[in-house]
C-alpha atoms as a PDB file:
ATOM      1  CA  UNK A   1     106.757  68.546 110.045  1.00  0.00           C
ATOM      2  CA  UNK A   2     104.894  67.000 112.827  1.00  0.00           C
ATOM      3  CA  UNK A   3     101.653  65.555 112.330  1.00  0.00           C
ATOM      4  CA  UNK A   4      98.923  66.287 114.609  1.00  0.00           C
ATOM      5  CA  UNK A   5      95.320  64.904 114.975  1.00  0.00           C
ATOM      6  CA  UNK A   6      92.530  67.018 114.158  1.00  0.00           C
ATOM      7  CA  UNK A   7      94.151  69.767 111.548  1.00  0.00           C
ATOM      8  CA  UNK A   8      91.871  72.092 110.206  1.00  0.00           C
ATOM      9  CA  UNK A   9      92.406  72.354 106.356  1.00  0.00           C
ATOM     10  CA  UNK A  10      93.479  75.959 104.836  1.00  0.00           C
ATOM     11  CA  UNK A  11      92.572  75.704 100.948  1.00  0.00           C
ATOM     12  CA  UNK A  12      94.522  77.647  98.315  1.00  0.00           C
ATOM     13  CA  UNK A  13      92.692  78.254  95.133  1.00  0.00           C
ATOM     14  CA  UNK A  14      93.976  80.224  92.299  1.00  0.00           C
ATOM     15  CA  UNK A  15      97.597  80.988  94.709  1.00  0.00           C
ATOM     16  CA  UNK A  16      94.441  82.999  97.005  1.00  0.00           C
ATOM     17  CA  UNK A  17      93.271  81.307 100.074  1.00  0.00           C
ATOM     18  CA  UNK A  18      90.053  79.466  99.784  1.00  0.00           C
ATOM     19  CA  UNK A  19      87.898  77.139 101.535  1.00  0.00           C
ATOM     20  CA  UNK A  20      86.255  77.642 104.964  1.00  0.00           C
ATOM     21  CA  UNK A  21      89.267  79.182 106.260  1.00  0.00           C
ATOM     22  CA  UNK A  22      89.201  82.273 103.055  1.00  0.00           C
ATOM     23  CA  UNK A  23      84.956  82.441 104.005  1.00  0.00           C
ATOM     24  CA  UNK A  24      85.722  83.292 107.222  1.00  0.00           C
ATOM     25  CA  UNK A  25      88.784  85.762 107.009  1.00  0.00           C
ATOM     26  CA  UNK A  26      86.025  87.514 104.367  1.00  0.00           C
ATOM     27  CA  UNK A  27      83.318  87.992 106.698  1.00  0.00           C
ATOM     28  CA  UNK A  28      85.395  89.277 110.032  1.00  0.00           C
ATOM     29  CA  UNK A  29      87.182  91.864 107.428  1.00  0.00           C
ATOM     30  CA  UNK A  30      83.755  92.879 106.618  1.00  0.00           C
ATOM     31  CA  UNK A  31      82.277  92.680 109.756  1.00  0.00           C
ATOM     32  CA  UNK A  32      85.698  94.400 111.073  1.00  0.00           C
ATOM     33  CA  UNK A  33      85.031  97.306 108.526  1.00  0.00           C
ATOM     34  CA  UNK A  34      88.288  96.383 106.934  1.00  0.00           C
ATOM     35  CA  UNK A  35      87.041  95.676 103.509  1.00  0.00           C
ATOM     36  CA  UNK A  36      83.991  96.902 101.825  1.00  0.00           C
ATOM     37  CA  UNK A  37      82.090  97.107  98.435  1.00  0.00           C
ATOM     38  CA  UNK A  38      80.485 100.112  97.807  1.00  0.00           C
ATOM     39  CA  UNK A  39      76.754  98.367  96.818  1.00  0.00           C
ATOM     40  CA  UNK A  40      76.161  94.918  97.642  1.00  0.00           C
ATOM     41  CA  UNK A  41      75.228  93.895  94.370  1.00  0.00           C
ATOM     42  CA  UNK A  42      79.441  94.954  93.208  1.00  0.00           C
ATOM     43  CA  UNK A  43      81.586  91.542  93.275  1.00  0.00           C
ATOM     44  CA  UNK A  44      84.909  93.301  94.557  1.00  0.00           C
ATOM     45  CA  UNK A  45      85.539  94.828  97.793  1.00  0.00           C
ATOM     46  CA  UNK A  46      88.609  97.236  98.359  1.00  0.00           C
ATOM     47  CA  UNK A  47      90.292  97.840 101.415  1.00  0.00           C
ATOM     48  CA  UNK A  48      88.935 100.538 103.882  1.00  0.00           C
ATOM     49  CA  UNK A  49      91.701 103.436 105.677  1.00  0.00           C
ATOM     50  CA  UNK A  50      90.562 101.406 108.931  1.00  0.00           C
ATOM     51  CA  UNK A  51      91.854  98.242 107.031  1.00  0.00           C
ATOM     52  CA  UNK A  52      95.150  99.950 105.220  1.00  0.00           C
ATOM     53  CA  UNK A  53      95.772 100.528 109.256  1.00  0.00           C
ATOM     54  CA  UNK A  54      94.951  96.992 110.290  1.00  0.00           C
ATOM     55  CA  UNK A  55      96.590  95.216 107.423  1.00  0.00           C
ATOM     56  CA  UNK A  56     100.090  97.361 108.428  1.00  0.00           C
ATOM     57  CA  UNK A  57     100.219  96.653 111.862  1.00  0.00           C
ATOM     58  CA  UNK A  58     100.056  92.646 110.891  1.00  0.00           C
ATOM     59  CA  UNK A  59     103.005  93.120 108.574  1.00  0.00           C
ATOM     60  CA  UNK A  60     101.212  93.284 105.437  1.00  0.00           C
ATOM     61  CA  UNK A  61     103.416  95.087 102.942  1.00  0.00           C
ATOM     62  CA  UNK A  62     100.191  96.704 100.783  1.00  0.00           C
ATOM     63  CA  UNK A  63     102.029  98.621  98.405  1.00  0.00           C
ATOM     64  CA  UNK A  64     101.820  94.927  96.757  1.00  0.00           C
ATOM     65  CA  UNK A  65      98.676  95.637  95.746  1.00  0.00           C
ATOM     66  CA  UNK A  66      97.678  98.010  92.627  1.00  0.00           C
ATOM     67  CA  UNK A  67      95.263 100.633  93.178  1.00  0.00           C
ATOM     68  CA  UNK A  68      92.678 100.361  90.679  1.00  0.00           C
END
């Protein structure tokens, strides 16, 4: 791979992506209305119908992901 001045880092943590890079993919989703929590005080957020739309048309395959 070629190595190139300036790279920005992209964290994994836990096999999830972390860092600066997973804090800012969290707040456009939000800000996106992709993902939401139903009070602000709850510590998960689910995925929105506008988001189930979103996530498809960039490939994501979310039957991956168990309903609760």
């Amino acid at each position: 791979m070629k190595k190139t001045t300036g790279r920005k880092p992209a964290k994994a943590c836990y096999e999830h992506i972390g860092g600066k890079l997973g804090q800012l993919l969290l707040e456009q989703f939000v800000e996106k209305g992709w993902i939401a929590k139903d009070h602000p005080s709850d510590r998960h957020y689910y995925i929105t119908d506008k988001g189930q739309e979103e996530f498809t048309k960039l490939g994501l395959d979310l039957s991956q992901i168990k309903e609760e």
